[in-house]
N, C-alpha and C. Protein backbone atom coordinates (compact mmCIF):
# COMPACT_ATOMS: atom_id res chain seq x y z
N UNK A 1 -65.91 188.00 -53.71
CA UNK A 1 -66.03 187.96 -52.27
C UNK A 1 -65.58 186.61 -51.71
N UNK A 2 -66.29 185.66 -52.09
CA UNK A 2 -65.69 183.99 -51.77
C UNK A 2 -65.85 183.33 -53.09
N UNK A 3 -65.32 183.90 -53.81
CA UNK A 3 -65.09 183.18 -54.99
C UNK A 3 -63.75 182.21 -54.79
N UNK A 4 -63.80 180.84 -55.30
CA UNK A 4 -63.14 179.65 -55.38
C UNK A 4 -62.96 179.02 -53.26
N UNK A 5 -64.21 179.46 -52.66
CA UNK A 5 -63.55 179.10 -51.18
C UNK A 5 -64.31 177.52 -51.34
N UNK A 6 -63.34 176.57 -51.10
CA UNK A 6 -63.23 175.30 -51.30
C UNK A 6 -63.69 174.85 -50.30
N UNK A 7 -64.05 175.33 -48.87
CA UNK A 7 -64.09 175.09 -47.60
C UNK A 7 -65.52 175.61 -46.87
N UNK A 8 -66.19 176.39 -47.77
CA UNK A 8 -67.69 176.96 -48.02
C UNK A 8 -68.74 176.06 -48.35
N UNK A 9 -69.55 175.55 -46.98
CA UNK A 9 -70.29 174.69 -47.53
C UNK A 9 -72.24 175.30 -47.53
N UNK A 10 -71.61 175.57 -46.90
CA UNK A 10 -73.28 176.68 -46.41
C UNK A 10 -73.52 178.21 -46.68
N UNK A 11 -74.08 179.34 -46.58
CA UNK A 11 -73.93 180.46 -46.69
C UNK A 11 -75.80 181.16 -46.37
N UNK A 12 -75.71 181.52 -45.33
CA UNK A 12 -76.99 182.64 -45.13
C UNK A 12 -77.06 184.29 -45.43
N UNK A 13 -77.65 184.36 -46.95
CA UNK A 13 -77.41 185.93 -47.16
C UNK A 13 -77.88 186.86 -45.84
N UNK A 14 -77.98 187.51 -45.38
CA UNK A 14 -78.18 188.94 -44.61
C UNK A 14 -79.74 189.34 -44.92
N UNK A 15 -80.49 189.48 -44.77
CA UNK A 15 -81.69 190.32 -45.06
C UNK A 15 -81.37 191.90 -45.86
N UNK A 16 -80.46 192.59 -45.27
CA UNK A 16 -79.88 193.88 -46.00
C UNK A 16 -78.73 193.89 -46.97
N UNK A 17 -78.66 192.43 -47.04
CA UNK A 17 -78.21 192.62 -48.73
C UNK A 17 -79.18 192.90 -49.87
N UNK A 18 -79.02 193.49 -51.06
CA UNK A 18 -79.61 193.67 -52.01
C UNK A 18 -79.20 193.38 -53.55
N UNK A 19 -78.13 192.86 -53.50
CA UNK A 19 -77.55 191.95 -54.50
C UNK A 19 -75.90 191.29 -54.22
N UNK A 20 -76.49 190.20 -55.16
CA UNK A 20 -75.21 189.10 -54.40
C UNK A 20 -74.75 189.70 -56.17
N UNK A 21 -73.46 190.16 -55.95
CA UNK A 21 -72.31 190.76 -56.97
C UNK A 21 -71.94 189.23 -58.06
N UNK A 22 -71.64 190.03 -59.37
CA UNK A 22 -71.36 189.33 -60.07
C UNK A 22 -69.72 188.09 -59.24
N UNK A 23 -69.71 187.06 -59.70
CA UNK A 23 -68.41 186.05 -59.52
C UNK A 23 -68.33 185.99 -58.04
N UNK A 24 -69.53 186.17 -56.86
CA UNK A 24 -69.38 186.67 -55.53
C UNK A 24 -68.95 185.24 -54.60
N UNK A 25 -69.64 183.96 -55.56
CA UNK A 25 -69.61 182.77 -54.86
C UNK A 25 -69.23 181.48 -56.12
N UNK A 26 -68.53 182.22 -56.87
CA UNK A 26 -68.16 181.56 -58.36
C UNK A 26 -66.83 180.41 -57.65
N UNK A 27 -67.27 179.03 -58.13
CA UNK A 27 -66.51 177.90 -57.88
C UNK A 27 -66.20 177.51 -56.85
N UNK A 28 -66.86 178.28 -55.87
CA UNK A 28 -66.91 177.54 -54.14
C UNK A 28 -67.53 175.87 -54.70
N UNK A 29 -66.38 175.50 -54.84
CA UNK A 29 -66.88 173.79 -54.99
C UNK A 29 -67.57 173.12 -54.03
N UNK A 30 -67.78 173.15 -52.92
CA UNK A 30 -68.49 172.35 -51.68
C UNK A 30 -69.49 173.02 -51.26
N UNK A 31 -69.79 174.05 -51.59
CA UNK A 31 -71.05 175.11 -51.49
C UNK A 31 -72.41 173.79 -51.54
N UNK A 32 -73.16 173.90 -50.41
CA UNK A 32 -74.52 172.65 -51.44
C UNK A 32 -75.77 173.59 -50.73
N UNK A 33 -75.63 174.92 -50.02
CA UNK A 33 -77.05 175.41 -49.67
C UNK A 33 -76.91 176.72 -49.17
N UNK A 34 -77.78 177.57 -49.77
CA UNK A 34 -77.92 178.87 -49.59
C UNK A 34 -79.13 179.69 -49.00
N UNK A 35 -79.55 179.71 -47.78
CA UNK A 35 -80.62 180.19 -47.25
C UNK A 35 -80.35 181.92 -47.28
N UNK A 36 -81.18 182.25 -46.89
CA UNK A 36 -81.54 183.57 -47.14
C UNK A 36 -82.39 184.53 -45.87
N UNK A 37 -82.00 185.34 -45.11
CA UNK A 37 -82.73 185.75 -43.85
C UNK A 37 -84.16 186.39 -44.12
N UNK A 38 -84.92 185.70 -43.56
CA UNK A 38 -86.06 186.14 -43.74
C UNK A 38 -86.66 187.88 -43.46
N UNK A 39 -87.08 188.53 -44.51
CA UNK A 39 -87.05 189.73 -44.47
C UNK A 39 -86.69 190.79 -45.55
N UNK A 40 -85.93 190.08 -46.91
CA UNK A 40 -84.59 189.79 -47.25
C UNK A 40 -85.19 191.14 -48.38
N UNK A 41 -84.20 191.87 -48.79
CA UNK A 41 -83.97 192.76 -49.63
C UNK A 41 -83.84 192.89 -51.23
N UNK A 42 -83.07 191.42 -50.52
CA UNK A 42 -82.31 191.06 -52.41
C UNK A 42 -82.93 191.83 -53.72
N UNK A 43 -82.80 191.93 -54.22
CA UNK A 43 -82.87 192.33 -55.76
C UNK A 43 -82.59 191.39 -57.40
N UNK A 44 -81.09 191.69 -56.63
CA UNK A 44 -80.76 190.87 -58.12
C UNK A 44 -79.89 189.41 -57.83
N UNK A 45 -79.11 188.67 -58.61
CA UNK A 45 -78.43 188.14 -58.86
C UNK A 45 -77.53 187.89 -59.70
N UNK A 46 -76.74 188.57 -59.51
CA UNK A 46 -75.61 189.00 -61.31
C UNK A 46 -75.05 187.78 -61.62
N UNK A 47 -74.53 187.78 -62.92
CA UNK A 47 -73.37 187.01 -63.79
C UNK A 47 -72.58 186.17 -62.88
N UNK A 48 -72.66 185.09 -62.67
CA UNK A 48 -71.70 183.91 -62.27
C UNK A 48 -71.67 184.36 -60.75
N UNK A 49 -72.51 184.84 -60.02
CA UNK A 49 -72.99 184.39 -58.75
C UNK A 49 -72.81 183.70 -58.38
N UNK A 50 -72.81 182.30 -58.72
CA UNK A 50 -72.80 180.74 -58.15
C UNK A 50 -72.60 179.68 -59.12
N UNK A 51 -71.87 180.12 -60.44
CA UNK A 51 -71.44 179.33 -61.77
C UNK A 51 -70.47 178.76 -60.51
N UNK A 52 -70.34 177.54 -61.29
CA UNK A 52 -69.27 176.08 -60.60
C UNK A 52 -69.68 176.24 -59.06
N UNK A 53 -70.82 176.13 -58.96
CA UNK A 53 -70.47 175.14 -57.52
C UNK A 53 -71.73 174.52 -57.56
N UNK A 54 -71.09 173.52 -58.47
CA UNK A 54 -71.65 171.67 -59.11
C UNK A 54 -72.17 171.15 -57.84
N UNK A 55 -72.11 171.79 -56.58
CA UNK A 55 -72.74 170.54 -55.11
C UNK A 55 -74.13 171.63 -54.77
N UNK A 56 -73.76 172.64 -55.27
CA UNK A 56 -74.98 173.03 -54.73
C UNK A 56 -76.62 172.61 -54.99
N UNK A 57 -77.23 172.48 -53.94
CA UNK A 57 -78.61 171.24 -54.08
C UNK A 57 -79.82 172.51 -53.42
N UNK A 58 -79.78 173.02 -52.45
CA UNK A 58 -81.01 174.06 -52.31
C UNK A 58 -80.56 175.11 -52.73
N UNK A 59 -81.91 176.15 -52.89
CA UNK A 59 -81.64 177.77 -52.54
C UNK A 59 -82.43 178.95 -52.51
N UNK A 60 -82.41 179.58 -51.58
CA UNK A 60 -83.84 180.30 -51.35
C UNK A 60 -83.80 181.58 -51.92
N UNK A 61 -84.57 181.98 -53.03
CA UNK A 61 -84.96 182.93 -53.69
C UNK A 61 -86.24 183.53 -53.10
N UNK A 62 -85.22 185.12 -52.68
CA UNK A 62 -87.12 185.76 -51.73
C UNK A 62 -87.83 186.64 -52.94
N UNK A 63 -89.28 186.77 -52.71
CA UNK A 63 -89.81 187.09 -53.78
C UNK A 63 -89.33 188.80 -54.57
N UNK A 64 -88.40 189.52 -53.58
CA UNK A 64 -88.10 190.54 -53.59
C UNK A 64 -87.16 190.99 -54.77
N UNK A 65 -86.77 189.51 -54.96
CA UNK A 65 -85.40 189.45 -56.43
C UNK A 65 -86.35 189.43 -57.88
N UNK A 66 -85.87 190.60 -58.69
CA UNK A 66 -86.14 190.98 -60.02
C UNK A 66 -85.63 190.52 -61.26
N UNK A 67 -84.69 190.20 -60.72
CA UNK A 67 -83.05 189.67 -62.05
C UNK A 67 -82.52 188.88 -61.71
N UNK A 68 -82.35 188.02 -62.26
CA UNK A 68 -81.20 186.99 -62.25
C UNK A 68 -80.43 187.18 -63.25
N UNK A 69 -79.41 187.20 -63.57
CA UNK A 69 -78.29 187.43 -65.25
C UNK A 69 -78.04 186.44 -65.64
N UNK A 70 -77.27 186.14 -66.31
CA UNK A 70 -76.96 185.42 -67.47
C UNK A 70 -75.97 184.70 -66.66
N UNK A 71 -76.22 183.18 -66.78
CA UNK A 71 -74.63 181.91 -66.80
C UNK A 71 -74.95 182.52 -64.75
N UNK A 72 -76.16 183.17 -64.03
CA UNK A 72 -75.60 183.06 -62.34
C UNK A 72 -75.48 181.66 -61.69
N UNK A 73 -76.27 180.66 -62.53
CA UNK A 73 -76.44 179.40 -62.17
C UNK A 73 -76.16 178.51 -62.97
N UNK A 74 -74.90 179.02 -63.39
CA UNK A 74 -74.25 177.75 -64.80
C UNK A 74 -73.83 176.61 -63.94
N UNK A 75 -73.94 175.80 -64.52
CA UNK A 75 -73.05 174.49 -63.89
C UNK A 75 -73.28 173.84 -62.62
N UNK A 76 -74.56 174.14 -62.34
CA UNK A 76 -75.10 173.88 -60.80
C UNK A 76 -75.82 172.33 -61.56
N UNK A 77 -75.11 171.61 -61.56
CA UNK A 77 -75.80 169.98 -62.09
C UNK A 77 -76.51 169.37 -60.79
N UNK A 78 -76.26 169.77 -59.54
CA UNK A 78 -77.16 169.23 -58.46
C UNK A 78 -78.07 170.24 -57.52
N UNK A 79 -78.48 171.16 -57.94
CA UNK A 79 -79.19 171.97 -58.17
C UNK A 79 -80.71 171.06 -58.08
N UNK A 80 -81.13 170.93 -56.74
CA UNK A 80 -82.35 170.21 -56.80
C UNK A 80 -83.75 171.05 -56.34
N UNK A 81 -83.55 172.05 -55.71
CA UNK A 81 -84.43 172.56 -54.60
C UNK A 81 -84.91 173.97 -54.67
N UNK A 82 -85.46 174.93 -55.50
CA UNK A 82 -85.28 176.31 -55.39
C UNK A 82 -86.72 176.27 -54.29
N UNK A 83 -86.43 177.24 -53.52
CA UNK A 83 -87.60 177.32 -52.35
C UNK A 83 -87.68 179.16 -52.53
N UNK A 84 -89.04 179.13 -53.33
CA UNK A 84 -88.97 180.55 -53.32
C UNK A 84 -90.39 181.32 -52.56
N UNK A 85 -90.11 182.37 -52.11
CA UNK A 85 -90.96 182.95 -51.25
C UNK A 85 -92.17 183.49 -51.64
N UNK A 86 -92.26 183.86 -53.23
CA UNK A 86 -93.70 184.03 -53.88
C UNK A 86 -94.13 183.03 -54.21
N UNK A 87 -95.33 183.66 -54.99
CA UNK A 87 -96.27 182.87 -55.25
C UNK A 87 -95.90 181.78 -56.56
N UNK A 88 -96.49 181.35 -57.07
CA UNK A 88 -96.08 180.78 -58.43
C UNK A 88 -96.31 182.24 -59.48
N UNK A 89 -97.36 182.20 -59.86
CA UNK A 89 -97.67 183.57 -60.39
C UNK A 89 -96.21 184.52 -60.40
N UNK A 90 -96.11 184.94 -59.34
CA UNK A 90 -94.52 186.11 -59.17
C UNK A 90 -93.91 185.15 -60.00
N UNK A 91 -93.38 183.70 -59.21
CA UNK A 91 -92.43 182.66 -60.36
C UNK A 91 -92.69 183.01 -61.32
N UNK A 92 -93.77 182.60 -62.07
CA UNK A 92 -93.31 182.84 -63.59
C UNK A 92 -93.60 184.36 -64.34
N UNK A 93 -93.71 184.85 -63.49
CA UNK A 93 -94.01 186.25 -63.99
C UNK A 93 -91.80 187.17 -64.06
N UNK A 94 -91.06 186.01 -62.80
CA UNK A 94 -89.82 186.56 -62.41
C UNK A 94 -89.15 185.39 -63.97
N UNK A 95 -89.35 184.51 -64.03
CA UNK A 95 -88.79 183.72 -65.24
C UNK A 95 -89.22 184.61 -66.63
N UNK A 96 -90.46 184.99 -66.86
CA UNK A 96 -90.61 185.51 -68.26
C UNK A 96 -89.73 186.57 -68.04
N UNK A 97 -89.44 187.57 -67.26
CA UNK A 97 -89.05 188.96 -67.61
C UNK A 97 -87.85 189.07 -66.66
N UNK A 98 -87.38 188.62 -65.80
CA UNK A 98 -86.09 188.76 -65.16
C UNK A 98 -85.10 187.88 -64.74
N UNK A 99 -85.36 186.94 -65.30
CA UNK A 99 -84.41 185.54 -65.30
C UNK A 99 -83.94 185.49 -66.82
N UNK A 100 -82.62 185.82 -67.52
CA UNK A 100 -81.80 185.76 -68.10
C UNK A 100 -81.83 184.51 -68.55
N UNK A 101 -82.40 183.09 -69.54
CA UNK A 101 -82.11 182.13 -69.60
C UNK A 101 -81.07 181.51 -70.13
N UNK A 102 -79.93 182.32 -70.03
CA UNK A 102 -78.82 181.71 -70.92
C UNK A 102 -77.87 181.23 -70.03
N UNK A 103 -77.49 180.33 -69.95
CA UNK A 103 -76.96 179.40 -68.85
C UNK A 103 -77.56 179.63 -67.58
N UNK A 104 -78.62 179.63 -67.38
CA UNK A 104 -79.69 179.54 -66.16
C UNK A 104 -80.32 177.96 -66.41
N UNK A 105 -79.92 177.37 -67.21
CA UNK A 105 -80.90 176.05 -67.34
C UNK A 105 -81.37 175.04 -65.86
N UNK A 106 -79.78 174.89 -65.33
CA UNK A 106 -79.75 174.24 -64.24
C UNK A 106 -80.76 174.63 -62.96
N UNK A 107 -81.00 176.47 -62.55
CA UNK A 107 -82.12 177.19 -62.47
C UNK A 107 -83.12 176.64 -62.84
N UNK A 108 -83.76 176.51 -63.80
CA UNK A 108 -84.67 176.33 -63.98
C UNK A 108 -85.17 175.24 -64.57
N UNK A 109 -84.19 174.15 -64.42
CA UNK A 109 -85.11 172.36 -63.95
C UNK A 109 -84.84 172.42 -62.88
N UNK A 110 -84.64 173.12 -62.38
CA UNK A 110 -84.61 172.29 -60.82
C UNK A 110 -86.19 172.45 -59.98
N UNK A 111 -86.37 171.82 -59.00
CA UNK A 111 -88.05 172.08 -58.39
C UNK A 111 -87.97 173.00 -58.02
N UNK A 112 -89.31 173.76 -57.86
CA UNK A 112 -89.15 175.41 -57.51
C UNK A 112 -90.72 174.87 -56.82
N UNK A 113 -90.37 175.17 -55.25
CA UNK A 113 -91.90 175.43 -54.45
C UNK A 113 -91.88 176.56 -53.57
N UNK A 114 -92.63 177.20 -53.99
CA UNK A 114 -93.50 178.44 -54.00
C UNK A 114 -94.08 178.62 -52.47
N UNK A 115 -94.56 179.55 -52.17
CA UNK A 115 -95.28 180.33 -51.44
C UNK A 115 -96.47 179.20 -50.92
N UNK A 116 -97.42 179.54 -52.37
CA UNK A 116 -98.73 179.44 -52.49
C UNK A 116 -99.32 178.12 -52.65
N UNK A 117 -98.52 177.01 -52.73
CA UNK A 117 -98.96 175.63 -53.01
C UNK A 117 -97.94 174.96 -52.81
N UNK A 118 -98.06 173.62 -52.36
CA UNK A 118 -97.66 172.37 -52.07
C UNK A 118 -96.94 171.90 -53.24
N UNK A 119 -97.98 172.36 -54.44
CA UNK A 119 -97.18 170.93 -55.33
C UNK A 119 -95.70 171.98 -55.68
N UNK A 120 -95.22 171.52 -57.19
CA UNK A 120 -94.06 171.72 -57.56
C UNK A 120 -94.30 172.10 -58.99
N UNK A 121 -93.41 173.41 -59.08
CA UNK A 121 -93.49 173.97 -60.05
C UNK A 121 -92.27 173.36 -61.23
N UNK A 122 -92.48 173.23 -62.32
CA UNK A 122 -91.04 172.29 -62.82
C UNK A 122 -91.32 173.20 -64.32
């Protein structure tokens, strides 16, 4: 869909999306934040979703997403911020069983604050 758009710095999914397609935002190099409309549908997050785009620093995961795949968040080295809409609990209940950890690493050091508390989930 905007795979390699060099000129993509922002992006607000839709609420009636329900999955962002495999390679959909793969190497948008200037990409650094991805909000999400409140309401939001999402589901999944396939295969290289957002592999290479190294600037990206937030991104809002609504609690509604089940899957993440394999390598969706490869190479995200500035990857600082996941702001997700459940609880912690959902968090790690969505990491044990639907987060793919194989090139998800960057995913998952990054801070992840939750719903349900202030502090930071790491």
């Amino acid at each position: 869909a905007f795979g390699s758009c060099g000129k993509l710095t922002k992006v607000v999914i839709p609420a009636r999306v329900t999955i962002i397609e495999s390679d959909a935002f793969v190497s948008c190099s200037k990409l650094s934040s991805v909000k999400v409309e409140a309401g939001s549908l999402l589901a999944a997050i396939e295969t290289r979703a957002f592999t290479h785009c190294q600037w990206l620093e937030t991104i809002d995961i609504p609690a509604s997403v089940t899957s993440i795949e394999a390598s969706a968040f490869r190479t995200n080295t500035h990857l600082k911020t996941v702001n997700y809409s459940g609880t912690k609990a959902q968090w790690d209940e969505l990491v044990a069983e639907g987060i793919d950890p194989n090139e998800n690493e960057d995913l998952l050091n990054a801070t992840i604050i939750c719903s349900d508390t202030s502090d930071t989930v790491q």
